[in-house]
Protein backbone atom coordinates (compact mmCIF):
# COMPACT_ATOMS: atom_id res chain seq x y z
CA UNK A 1 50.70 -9.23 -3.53
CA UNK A 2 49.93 -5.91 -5.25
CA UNK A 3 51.09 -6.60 -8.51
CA UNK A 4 48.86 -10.30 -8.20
CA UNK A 5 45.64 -8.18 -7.22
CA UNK A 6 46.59 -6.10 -10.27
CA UNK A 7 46.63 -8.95 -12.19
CA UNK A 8 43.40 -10.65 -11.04
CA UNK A 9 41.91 -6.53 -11.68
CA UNK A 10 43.09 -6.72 -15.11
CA UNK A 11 41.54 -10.48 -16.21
CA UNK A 12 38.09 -9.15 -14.46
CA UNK A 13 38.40 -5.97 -16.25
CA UNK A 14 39.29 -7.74 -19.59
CA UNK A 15 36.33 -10.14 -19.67
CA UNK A 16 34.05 -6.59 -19.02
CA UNK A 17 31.97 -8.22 -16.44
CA UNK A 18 31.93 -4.58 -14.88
CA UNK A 19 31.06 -2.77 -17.70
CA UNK A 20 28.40 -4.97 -18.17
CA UNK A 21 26.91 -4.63 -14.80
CA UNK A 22 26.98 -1.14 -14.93
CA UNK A 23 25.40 -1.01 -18.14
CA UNK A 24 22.48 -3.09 -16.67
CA UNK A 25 22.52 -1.06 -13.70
CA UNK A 26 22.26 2.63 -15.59
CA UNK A 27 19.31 0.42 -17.98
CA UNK A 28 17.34 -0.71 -14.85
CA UNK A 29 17.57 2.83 -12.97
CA UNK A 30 16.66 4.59 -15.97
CA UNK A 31 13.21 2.25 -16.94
CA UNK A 32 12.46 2.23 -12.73
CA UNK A 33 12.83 6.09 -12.80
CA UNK A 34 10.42 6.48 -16.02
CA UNK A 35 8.43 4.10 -14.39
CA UNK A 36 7.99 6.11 -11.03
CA UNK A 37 7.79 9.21 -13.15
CA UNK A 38 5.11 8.04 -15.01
CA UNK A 39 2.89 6.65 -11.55
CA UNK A 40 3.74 10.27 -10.00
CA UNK A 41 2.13 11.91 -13.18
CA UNK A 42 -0.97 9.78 -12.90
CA UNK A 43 -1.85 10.43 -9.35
CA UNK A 44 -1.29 14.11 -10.11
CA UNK A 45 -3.91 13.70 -12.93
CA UNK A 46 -6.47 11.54 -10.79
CA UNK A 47 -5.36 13.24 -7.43
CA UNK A 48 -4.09 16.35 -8.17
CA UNK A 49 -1.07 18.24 -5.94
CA UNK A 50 -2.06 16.77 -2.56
CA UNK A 51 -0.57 17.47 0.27
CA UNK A 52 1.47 14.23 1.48
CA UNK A 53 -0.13 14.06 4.52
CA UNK A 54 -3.47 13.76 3.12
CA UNK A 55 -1.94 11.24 0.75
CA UNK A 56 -0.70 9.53 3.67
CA UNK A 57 -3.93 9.51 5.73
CA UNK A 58 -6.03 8.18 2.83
CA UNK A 59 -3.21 5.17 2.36
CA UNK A 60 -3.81 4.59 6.58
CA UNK A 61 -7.36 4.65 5.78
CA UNK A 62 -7.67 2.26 2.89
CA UNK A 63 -5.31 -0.03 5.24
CA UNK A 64 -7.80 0.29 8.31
CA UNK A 65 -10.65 -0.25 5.83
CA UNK A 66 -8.76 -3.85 4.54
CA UNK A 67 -8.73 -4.37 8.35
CA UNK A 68 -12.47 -4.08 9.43
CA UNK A 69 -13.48 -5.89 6.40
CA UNK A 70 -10.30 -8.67 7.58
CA UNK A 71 -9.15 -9.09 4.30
CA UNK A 72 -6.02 -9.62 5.77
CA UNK A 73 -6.65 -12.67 7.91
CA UNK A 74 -3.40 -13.68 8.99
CA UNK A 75 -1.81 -10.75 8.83
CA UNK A 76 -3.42 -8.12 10.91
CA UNK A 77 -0.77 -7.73 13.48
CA UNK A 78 1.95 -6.84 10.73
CA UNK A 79 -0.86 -4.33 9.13
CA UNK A 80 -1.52 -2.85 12.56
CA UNK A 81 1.63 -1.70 13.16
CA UNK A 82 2.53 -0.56 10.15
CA UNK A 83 -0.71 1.99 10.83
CA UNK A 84 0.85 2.84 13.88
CA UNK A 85 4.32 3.70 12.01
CA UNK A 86 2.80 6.35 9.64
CA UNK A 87 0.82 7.48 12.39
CA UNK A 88 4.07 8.04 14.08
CA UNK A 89 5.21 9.67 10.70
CA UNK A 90 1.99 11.93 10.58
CA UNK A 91 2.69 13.26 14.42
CA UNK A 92 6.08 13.84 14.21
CA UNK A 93 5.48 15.63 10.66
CA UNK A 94 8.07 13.97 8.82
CA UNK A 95 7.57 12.60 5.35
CA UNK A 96 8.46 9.33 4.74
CA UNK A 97 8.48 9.62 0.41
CA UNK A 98 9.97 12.63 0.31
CA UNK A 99 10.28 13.95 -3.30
CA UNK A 100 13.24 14.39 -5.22
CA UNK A 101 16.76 11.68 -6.53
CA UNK A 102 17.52 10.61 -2.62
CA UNK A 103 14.27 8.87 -1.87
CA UNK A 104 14.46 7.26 -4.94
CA UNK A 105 18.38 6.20 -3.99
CA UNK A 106 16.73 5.11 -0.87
CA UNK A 107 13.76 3.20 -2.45
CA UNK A 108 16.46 1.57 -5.35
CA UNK A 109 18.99 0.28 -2.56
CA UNK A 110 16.22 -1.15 -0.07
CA UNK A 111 14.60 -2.99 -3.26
CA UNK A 112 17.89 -3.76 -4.73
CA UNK A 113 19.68 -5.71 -1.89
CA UNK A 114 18.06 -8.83 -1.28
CA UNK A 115 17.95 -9.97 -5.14
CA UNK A 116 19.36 -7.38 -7.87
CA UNK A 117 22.80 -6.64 -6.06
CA UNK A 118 23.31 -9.93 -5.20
CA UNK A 119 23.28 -11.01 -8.82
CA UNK A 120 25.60 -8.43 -9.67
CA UNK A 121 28.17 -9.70 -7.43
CA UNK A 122 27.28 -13.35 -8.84
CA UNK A 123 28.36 -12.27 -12.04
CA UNK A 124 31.45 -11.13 -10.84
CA UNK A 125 32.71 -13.82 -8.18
CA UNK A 126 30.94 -16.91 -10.19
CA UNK A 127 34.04 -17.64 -12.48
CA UNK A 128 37.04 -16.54 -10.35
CA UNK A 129 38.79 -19.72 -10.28
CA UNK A 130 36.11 -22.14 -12.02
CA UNK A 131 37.44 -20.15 -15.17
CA UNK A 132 40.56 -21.34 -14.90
CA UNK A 133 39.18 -25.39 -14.90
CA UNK A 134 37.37 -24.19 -18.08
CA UNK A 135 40.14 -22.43 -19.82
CA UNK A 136 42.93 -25.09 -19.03
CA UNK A 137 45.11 -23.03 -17.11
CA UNK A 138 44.13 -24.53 -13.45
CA UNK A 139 47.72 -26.49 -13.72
CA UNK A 140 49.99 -23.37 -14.62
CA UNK A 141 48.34 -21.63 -11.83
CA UNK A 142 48.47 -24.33 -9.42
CA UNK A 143 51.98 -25.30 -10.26
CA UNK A 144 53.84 -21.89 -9.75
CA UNK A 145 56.46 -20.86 -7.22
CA UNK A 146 53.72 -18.63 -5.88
CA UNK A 147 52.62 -19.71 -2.64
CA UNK A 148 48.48 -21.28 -3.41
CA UNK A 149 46.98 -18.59 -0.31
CA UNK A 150 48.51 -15.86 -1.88
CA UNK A 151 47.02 -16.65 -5.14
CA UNK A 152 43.79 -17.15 -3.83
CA UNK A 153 44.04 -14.50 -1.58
CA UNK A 154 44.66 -12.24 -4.50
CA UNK A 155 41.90 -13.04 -6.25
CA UNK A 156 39.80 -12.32 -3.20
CA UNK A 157 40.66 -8.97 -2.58
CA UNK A 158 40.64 -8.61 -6.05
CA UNK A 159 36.66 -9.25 -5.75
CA UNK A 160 36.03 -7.27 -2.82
CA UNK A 161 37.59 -3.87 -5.09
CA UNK A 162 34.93 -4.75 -7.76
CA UNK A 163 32.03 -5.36 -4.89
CA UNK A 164 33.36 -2.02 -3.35
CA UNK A 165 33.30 -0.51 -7.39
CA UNK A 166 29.54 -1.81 -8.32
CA UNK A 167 28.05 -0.44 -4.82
CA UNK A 168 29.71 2.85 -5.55
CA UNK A 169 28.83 3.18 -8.92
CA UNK A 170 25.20 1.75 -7.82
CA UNK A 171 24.52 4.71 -5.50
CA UNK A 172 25.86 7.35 -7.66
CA UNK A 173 23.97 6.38 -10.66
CA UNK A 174 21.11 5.61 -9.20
CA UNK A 175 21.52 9.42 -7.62
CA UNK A 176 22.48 11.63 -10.82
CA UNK A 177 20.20 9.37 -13.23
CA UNK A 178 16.69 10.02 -11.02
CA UNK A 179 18.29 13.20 -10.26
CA UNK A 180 17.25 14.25 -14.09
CA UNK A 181 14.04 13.35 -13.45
CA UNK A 182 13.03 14.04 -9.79
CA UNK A 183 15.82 16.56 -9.15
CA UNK A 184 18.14 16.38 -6.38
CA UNK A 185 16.52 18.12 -3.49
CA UNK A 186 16.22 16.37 -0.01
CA UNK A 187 19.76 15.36 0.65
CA UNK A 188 19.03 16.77 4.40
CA UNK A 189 15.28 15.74 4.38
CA UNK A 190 14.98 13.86 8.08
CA UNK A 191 14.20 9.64 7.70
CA UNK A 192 13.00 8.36 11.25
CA UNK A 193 14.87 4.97 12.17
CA UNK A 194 14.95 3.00 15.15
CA UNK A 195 11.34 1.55 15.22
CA UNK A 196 10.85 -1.79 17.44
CA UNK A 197 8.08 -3.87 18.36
CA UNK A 198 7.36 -4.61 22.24
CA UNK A 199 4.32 -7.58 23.23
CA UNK A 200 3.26 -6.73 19.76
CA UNK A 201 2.93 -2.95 19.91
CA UNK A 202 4.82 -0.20 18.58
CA UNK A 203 7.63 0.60 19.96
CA UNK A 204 9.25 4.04 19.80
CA UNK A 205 11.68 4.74 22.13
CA UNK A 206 14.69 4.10 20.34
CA UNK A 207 13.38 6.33 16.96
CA UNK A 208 16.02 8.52 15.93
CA UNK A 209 16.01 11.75 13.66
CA UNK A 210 18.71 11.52 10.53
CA UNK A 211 19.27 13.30 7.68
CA UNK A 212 18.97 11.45 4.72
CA UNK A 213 21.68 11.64 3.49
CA UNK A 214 23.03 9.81 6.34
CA UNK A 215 20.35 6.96 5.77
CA UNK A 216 21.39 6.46 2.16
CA UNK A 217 25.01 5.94 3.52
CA UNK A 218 23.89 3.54 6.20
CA UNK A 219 21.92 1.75 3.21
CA UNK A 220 24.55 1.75 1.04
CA UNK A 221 27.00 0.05 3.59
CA UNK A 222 24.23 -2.60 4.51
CA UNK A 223 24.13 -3.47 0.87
CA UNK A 224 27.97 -3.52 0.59
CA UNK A 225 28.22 -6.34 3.62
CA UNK A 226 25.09 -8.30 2.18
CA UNK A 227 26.79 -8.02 -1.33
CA UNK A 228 30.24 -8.70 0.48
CA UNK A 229 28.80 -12.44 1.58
CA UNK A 230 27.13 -13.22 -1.18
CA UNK A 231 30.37 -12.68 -3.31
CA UNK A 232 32.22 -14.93 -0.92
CA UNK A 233 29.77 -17.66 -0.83
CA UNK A 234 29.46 -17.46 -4.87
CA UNK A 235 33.69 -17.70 -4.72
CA UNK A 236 33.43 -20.80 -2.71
CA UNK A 237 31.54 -22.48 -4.82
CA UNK A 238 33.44 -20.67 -7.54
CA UNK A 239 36.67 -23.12 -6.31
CA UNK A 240 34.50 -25.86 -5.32
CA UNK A 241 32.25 -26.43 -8.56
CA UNK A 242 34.83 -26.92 -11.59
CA UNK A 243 31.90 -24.97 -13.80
CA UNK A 244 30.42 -21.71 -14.21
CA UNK A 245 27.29 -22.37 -15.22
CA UNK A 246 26.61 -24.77 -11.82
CA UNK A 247 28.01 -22.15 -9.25
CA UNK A 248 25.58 -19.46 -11.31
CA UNK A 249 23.17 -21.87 -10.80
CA UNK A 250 23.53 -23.00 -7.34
CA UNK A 251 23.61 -19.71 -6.11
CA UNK A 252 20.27 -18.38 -7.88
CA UNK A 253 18.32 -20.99 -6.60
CA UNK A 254 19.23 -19.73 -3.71
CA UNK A 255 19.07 -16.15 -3.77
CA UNK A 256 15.16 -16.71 -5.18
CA UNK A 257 14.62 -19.52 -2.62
CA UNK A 258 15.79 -17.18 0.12
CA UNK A 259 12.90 -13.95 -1.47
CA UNK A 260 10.37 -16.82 -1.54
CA UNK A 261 11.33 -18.13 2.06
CA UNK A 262 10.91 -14.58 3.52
CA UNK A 263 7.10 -14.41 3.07
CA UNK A 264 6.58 -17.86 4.48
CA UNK A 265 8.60 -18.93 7.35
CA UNK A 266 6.88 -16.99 9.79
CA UNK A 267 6.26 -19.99 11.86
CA UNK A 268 9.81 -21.90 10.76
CA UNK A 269 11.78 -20.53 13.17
CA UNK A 270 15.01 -22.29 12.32
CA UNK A 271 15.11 -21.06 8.89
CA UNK A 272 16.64 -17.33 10.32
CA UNK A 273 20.00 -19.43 11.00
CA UNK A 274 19.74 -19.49 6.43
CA UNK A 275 21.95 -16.73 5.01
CA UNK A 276 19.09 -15.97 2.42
CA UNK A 277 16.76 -15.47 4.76
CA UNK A 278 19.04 -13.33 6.45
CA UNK A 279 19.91 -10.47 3.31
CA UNK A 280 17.46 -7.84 4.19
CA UNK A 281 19.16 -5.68 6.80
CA UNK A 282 18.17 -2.50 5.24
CA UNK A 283 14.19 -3.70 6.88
CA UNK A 284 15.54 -3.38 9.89
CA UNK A 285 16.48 0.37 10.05
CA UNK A 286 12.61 1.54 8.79
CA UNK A 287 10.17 -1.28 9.26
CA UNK A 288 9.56 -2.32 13.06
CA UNK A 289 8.56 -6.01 12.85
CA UNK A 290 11.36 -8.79 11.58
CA UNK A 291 10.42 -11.80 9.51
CA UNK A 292 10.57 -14.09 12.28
CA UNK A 293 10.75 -13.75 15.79
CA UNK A 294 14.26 -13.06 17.40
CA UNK A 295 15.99 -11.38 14.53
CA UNK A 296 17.30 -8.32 14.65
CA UNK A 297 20.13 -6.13 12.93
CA UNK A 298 22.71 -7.45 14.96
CA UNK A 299 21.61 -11.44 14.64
CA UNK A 300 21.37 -11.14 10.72
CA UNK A 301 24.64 -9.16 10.53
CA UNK A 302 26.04 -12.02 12.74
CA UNK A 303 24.39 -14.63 10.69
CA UNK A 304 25.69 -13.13 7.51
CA UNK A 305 29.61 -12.86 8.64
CA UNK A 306 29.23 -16.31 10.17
CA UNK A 307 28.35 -17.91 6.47
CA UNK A 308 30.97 -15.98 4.90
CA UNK A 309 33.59 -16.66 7.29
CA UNK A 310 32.86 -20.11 6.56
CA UNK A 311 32.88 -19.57 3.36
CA UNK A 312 36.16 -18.62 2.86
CA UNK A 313 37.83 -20.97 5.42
CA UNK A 314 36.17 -23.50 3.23
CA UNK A 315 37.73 -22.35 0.13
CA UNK A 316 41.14 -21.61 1.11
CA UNK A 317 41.32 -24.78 2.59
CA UNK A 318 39.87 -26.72 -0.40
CA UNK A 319 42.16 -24.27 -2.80
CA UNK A 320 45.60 -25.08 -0.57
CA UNK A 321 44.97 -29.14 -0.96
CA UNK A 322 43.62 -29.42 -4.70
CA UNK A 323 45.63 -32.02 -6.27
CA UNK A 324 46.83 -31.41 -9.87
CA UNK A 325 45.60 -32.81 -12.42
């Protein structure tokens, strides 16, 4: 089995899928650091050095402004208690945008996980066996003393090393690149966590204290079990769909149906059972209100393993009883 998951290692390796993706990763973390760089030095010219919980009173402000003028119809409940969160921020004197290369880590991961690391892993897991319908070498493969699981099997562990390589490589560039820029204070800054809503208020009494440090790691392993489904859904359709170009496109439609669906099935309740509705975990450990009533961490982690469970019974079975031909 080793020397087959060395194999599979060395035909990913050789197309330089992963040097790719980290060369697109590095590009976007540089241009999203020289972007924030370049916000922070115009507030400092318009604003100068304000304290950051003036900053953060004038933001609560503006919001409570938008709310007596209700130019949020629809919305006010979700705009309420995010007031009520930085409040909670203000009072416990914690700051939630701490300065420096972790709260940009932070800020990367939570905005990366729902669309940008999900296409990373679709790059990866999208050809894994329809590659070998394209190249001609399906029948060799199929035909060999090896037993078909342990082939496919290979190939699937083989995919989780380079998930488990990209979300490595994701958080360390993300944290020496912005580093440069922002330096690399705040490693033990505190994040709160463990907000909740309760009949609609705030609720509290589950808020924890953690370094950040810690949060970033929590983050990081979300984003490794989102990016951990969404490689084994892509690798089902990968055995499935005898083309590349139709698993890549199967599965971004639904990656950008599932960002659409997320700001507009508030009152489709049945769409939380969808595994793209379902990718945003890292929402759950800061924000206090989910997408639709009844989800939690725990039901979209469930939701999530469910699908990819599936996923994978689906294409072991399908791989095991391919005819040749």
């Amino acid at each position: 089995m080793i020397n087959l998951v060395y194999n599979e290692m060395v035909k990913i390796t050789g197309k330089r899928r992963l040097l790719v993706i980290t060369l697109i990763i590095a590009i976007l973390i540089a241009l999203f650091t020289y972007a924030q760089s370049q916000q922070a030095a115009e507030n400092r010219k318009r604003f100068g050095d304000v304290d950051w919980r003036v900053a953060l009173e004038l933001r609560i402000a503006g919001w409570e402004a938008r709310l007596a003028s209700g130019s949020v119809r629809g919305n006010e409940g979700e705009l309420e208690l995010r007031i009520a969160q930085q409040r909670y921020y203000l009072e416990q004197n914690v700051n939630p945008a701490e300065p420096g290369a972790p709260t940009f880590v932070r800020s990367f991961v939570e905005n990366g996980i729902s669309l940008l690391l999900p296409l990373m892993m679709m790059i990866v897991a999208a050809d894994l066996v329809s590659s070998e319908h394209s190249s001609g070498t399906i029948k060799v493969l199929l035909t060999r003393s090896v037993r078909r699981w342990r082939i496919l099997l290979s190939k699937y562990l083989a995919l989780l090393l380079s998930v488990s390589l990209i979300i490595t490589l994701f958080g360390l560039l993300s944290a020496v690149i912005s580093g440069l820029v922002f330096g690399y204070q705040g490693w033990d800054a505190p994040v709160l966590t463990g907000f909740a809503v309760t009949d609609g208020e705030l609720d509290t009494s589950g808020v924890r204290i953690v370094p950040q440090w810690q949060f970033i790691v929590m983050e990081l392993g979300l984003a490794w079990f989102v990016s951990v489904v969404v490689a084994t859904i892509t690798f089902m359709l990968s055995v499935l769909v005898r083309t590349t170009a139709a698993v890549m496109g199967i599965m971004l439609a639904c990656l950008i149906a599932g960002t659409i669906l997320r700001t507009m099935v508030s009152s489709w309740e049945t769409a939380k059972y969808l595994f793209m509705v379902n990718l945003e975990l890292i929402d759950y450990l800061e924000d206090a209100a989910p997408p639709i009533e009844g989800m939690s961490l725990g039901f979209s982690m469930l939701v999530l393993f469910i699908w990819g469970a599936l996923a994978l019974v689906v294409s072991f079975i399908s791989f095991t009883r391919r005819d040749v031909y």
